[in-house]
Protein backbone atom coordinates (compact mmCIF):
# COMPACT_ATOMS: atom_id res chain seq x y z
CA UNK A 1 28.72 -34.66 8.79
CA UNK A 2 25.27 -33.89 9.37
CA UNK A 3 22.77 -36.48 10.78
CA UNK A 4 20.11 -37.50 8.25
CA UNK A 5 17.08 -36.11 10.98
CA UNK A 6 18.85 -33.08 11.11
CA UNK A 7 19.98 -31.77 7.90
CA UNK A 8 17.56 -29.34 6.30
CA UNK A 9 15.20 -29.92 4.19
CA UNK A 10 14.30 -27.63 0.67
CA UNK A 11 11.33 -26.55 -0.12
CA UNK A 12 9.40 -28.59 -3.14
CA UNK A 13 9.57 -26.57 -5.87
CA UNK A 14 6.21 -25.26 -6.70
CA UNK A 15 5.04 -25.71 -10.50
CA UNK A 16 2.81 -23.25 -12.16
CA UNK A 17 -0.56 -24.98 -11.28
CA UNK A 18 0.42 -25.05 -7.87
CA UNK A 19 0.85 -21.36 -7.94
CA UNK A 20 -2.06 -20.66 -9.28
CA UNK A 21 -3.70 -22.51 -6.50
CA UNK A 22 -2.10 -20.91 -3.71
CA UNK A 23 -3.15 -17.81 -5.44
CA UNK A 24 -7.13 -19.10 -5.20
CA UNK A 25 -6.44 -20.22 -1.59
CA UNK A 26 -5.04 -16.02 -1.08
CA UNK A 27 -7.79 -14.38 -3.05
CA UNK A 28 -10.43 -16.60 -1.06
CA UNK A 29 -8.97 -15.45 2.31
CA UNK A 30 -8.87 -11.84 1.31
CA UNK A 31 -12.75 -11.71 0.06
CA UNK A 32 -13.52 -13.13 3.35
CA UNK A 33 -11.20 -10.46 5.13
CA UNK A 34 -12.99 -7.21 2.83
CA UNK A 35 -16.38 -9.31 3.45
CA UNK A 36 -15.89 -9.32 7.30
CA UNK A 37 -14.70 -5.26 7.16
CA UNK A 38 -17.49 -4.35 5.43
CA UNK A 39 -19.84 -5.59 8.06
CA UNK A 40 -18.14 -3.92 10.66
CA UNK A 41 -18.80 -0.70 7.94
CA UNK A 42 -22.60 -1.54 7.99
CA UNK A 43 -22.55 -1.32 11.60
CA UNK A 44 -20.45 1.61 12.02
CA UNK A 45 -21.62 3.20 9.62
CA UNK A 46 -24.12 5.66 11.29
CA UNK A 47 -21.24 6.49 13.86
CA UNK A 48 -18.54 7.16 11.19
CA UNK A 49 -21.09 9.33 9.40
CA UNK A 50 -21.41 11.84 12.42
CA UNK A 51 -18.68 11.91 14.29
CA UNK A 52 -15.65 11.33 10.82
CA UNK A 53 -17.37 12.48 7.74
CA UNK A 54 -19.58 14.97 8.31
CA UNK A 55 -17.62 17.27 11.10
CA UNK A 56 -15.77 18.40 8.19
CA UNK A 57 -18.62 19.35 6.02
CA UNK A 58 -19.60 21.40 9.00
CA UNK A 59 -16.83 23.25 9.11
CA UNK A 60 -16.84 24.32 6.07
CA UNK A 61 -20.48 25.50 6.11
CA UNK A 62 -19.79 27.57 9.24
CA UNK A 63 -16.79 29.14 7.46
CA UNK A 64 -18.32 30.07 4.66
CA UNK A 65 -21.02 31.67 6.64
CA UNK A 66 -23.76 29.65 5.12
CA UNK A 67 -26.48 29.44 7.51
CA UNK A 68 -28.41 25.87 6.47
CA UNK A 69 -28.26 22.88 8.39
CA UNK A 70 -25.07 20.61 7.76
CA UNK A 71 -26.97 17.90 6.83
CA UNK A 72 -26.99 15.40 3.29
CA UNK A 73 -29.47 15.81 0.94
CA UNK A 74 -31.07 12.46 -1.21
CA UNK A 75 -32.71 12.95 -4.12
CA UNK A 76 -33.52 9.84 -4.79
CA UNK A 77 -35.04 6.41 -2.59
CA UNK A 78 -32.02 4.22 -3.38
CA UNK A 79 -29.75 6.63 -2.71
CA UNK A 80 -29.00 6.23 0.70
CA UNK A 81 -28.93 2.79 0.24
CA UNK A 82 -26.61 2.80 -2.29
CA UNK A 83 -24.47 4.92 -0.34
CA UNK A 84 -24.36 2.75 2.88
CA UNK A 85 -23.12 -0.64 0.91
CA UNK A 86 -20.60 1.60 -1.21
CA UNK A 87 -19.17 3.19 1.80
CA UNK A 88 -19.12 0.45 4.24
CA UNK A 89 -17.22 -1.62 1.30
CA UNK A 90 -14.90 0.83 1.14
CA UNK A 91 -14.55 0.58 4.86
CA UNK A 92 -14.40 -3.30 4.41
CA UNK A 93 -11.35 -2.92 2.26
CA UNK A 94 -9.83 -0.48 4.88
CA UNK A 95 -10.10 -3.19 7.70
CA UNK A 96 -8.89 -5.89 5.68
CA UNK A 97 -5.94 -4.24 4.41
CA UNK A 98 -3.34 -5.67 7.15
CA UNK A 99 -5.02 -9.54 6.25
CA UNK A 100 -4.59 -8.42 2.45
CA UNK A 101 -0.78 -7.03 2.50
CA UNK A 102 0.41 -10.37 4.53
CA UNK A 103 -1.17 -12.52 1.79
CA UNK A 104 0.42 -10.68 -0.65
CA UNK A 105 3.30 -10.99 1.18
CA UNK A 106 3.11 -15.36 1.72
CA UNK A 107 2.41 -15.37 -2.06
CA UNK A 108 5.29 -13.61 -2.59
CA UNK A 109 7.89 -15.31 -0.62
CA UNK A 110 8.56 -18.33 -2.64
CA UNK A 111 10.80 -16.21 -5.04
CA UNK A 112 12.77 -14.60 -2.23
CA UNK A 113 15.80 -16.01 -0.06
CA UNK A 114 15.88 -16.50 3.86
CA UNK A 115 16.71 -13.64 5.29
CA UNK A 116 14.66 -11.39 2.98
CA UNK A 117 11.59 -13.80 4.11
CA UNK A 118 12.33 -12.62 7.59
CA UNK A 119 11.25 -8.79 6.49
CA UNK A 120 7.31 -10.24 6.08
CA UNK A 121 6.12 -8.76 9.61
CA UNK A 122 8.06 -5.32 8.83
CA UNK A 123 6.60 -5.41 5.46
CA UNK A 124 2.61 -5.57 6.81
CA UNK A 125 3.26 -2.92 9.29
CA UNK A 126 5.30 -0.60 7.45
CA UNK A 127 2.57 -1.01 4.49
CA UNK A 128 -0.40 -0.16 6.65
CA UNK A 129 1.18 2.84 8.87
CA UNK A 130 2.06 4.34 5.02
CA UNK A 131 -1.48 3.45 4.28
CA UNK A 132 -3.06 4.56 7.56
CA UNK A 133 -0.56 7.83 7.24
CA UNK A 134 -2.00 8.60 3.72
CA UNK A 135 -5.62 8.10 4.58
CA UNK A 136 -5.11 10.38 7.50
CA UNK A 137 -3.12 13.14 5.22
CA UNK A 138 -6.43 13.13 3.36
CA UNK A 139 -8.55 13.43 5.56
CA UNK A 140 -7.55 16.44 7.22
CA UNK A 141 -6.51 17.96 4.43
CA UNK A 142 -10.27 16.86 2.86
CA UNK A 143 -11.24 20.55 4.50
CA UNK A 144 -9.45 22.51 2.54
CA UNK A 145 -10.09 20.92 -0.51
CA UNK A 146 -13.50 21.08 -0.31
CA UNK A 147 -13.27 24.87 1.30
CA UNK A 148 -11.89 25.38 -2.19
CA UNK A 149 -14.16 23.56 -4.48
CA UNK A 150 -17.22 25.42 -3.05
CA UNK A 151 -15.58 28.91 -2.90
CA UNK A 152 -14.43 28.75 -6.62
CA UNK A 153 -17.88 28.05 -7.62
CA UNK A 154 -18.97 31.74 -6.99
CA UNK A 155 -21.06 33.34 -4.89
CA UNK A 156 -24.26 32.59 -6.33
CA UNK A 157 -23.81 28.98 -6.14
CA UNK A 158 -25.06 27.50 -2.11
CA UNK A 159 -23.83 24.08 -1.60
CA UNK A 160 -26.22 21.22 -1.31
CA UNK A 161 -24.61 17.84 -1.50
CA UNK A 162 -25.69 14.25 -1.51
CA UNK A 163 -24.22 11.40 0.37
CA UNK A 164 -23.47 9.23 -2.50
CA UNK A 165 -21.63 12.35 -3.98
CA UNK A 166 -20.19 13.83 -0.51
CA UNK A 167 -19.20 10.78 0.92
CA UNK A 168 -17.73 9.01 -2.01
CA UNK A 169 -15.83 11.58 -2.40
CA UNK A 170 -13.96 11.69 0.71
CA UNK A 171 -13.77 7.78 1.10
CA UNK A 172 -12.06 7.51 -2.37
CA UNK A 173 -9.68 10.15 -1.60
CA UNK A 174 -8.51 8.38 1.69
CA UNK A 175 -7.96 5.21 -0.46
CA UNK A 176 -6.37 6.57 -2.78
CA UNK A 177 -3.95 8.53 -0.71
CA UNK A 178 -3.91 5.08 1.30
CA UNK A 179 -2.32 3.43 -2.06
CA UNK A 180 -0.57 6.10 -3.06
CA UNK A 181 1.58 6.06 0.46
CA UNK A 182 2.57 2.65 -1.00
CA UNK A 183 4.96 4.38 -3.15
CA UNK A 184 8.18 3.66 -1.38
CA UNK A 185 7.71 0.24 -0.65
CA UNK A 186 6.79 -0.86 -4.16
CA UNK A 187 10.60 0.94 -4.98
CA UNK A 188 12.32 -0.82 -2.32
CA UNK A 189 11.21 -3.83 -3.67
CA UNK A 190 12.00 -3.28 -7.31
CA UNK A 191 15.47 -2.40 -5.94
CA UNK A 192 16.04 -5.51 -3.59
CA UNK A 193 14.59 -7.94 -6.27
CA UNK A 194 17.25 -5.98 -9.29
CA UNK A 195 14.49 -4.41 -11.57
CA UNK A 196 16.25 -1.05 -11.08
CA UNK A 197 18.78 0.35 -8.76
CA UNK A 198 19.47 3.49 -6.84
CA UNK A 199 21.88 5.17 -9.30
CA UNK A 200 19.23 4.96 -11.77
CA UNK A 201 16.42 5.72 -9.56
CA UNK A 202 19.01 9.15 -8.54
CA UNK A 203 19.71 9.94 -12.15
CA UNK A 204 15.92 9.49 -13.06
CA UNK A 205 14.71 12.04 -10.59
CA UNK A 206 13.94 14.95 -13.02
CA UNK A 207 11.75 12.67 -14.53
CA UNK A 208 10.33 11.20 -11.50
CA UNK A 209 8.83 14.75 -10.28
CA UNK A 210 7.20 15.39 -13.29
CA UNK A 211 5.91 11.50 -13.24
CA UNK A 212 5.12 11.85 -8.83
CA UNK A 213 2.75 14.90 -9.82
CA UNK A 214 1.03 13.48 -12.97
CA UNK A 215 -0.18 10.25 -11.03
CA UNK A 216 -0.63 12.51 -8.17
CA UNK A 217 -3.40 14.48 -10.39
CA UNK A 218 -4.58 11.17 -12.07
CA UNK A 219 -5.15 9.59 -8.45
CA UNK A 220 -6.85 12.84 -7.04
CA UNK A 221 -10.32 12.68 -7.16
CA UNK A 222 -11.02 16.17 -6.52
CA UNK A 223 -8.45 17.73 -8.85
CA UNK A 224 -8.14 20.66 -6.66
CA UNK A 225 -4.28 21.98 -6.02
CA UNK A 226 -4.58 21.50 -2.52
CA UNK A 227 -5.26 18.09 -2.41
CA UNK A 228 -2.16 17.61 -5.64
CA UNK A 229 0.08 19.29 -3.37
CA UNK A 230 -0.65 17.37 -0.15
CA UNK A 231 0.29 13.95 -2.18
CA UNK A 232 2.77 15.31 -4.41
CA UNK A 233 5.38 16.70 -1.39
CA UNK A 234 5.19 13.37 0.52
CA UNK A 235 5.73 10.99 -2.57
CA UNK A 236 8.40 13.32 -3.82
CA UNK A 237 10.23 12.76 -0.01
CA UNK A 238 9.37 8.91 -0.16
CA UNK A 239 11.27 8.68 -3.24
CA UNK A 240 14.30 9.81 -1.81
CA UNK A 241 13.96 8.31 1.19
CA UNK A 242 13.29 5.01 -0.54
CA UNK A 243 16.79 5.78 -2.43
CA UNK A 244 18.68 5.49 0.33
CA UNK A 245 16.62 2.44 1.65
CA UNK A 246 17.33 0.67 -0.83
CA UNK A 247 20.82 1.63 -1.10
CA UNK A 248 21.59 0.67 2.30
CA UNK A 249 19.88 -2.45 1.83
CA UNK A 250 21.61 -3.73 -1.15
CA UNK A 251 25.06 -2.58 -0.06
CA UNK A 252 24.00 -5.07 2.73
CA UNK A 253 23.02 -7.97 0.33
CA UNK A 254 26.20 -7.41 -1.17
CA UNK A 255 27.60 -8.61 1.78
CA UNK A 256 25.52 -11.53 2.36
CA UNK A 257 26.77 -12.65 -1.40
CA UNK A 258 30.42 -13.78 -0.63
CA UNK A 259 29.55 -15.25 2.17
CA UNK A 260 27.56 -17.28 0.26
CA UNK A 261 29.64 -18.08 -2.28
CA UNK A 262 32.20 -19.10 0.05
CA UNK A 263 30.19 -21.58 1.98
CA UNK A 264 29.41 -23.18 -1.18
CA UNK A 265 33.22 -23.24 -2.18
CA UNK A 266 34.28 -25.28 1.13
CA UNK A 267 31.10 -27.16 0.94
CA UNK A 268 32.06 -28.79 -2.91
CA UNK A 269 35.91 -28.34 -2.20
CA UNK A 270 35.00 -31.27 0.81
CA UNK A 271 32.83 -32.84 -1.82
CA UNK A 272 35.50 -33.37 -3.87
CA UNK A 273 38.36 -34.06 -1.24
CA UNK A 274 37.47 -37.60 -1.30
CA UNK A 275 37.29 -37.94 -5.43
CA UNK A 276 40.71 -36.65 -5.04
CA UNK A 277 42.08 -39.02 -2.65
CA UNK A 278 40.99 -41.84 -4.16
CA UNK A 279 42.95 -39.99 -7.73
CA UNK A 280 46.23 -39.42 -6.09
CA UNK A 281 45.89 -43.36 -4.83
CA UNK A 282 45.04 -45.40 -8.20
């Protein structure tokens, strides 16, 4: 038998209020996290605007043979202003995502067993290289797209774009391709906690295309094919990918169930060895 100071102890069983709190002390740790990010957006903000945003812009003026200077154009005095806070919180939220997906991981946690708690550090860095990956898919695909947009306005239309309109433009789409490389690991979740499984996830993937491209084109900012495409393909391929995921990894809690059951069988059969005993005697 196990000494007192060593057995192990369970975790209280949190009631609703104290969920709720935990939830407060997340949300508070997260505004701090997208507060912090968007200073570092304030100060990098003249940087990213030179060197990120604008190259691409550029680019497209050059190809397009329009000889102007690639420069934004404000037509108003808070406009630039405006701009700056909206991008740099955008950039805030973009720094703070690693701090946001591990609290929404601890909060989380409470409803899972052991060894799935052990998956919280592959869980923040799978999240935020699909997030990174999808903000980077938009961004160089962001060329194109706008390439596009301005060539199927005709030739008698010359681009001349603000910052709040250029700029919000391509932040959005990088956080929305950001969220919408979350798509596998919000299915691998559903499967491991039983909300569906991956037969009906495989005999639900006629539907799933047609769903993939019509949250694809609701997501898009742009709306140009270009930009549908370049999310559509990749969340198509994540949700097969995340099929077999999640089929390897429930075949695997399968496993882990007997076991369990088994240790609780010998742990109550020597509960009741005793109880028996003392039957067969009297």
């Amino acid at each position: 038998m196990r000494p007192f100071w060593r057995r192990r102890q369970r975790p209280p069983v949190m009631g609703f209020w104290d969920h709720v709190g935990e939830l407060r002390t997340r949300l508070i740790w997260s505004v701090v996290a997208i507060a912090v990010g968007t200073i570092v957006g304030l100060i990098a903000y003249d940087w990213l605007l030179s060197e990120v945003f604008l190259p691409p812009y550029c680019r497209v003026l050059e190809s397009q043979q329009i000889d102007r200077p690639c420069t934004l154009v404000i037509t108003s005095p808070l406009e630039g202003f405006r701009t700056r806070i909206k991008v740099s919180a955008y950039l805030g939220f973009v720094v703070a995502m690693p701090v946001l997906l591990w609290h929404l991981w601890r909060f989380i946690t409470p409803a899972l067993d052991r060894r799935e708690k052990k998956w919280a550090v592959p869980f923040v860095l799978a999240a935020f290289l699909l997030f990174a990956s999808g903000a980077a898919l938009a961004y160089f695909t962001f060329e194109r797209a706008l390439e596009f947009l301005i060539a199927v306005s005709g030739d008698a239309v010359e681009p001349l774009l603000g910052p709040g309109s250029y700029l919000g433009l391509v932040t959005f789409m990088m956080i929305a391709f950001g969220i919408g490389f979350e798509f596998p690991i919000v299915l691998v979740f559903m499967q491991l906690a039983g909300i569906v499984t991956p037969r009906q996830l495989n005999r639900a993937r006629r539907y799933a295309i047609v769903g993939i491209v019509a949250g694809a084109a609701i997501i898009t900012p742009s709306g140009d094919p270009i930009s549908l495409a370049a999310l559509s393909v990749p969340l198509y391929m994540f949700y097969e990918l995340s099929i077999l995921v999640g089929h390897l990894l429930t075949r695997r809690r399968r496993g882990w169930q007997p076991r369990r059951l088994r240790r609780q069988a010998q742990v109550s059969a020597a509960s009741d060895a005793p109880e028996n005993a003392a039957d067969a005697g009297s």
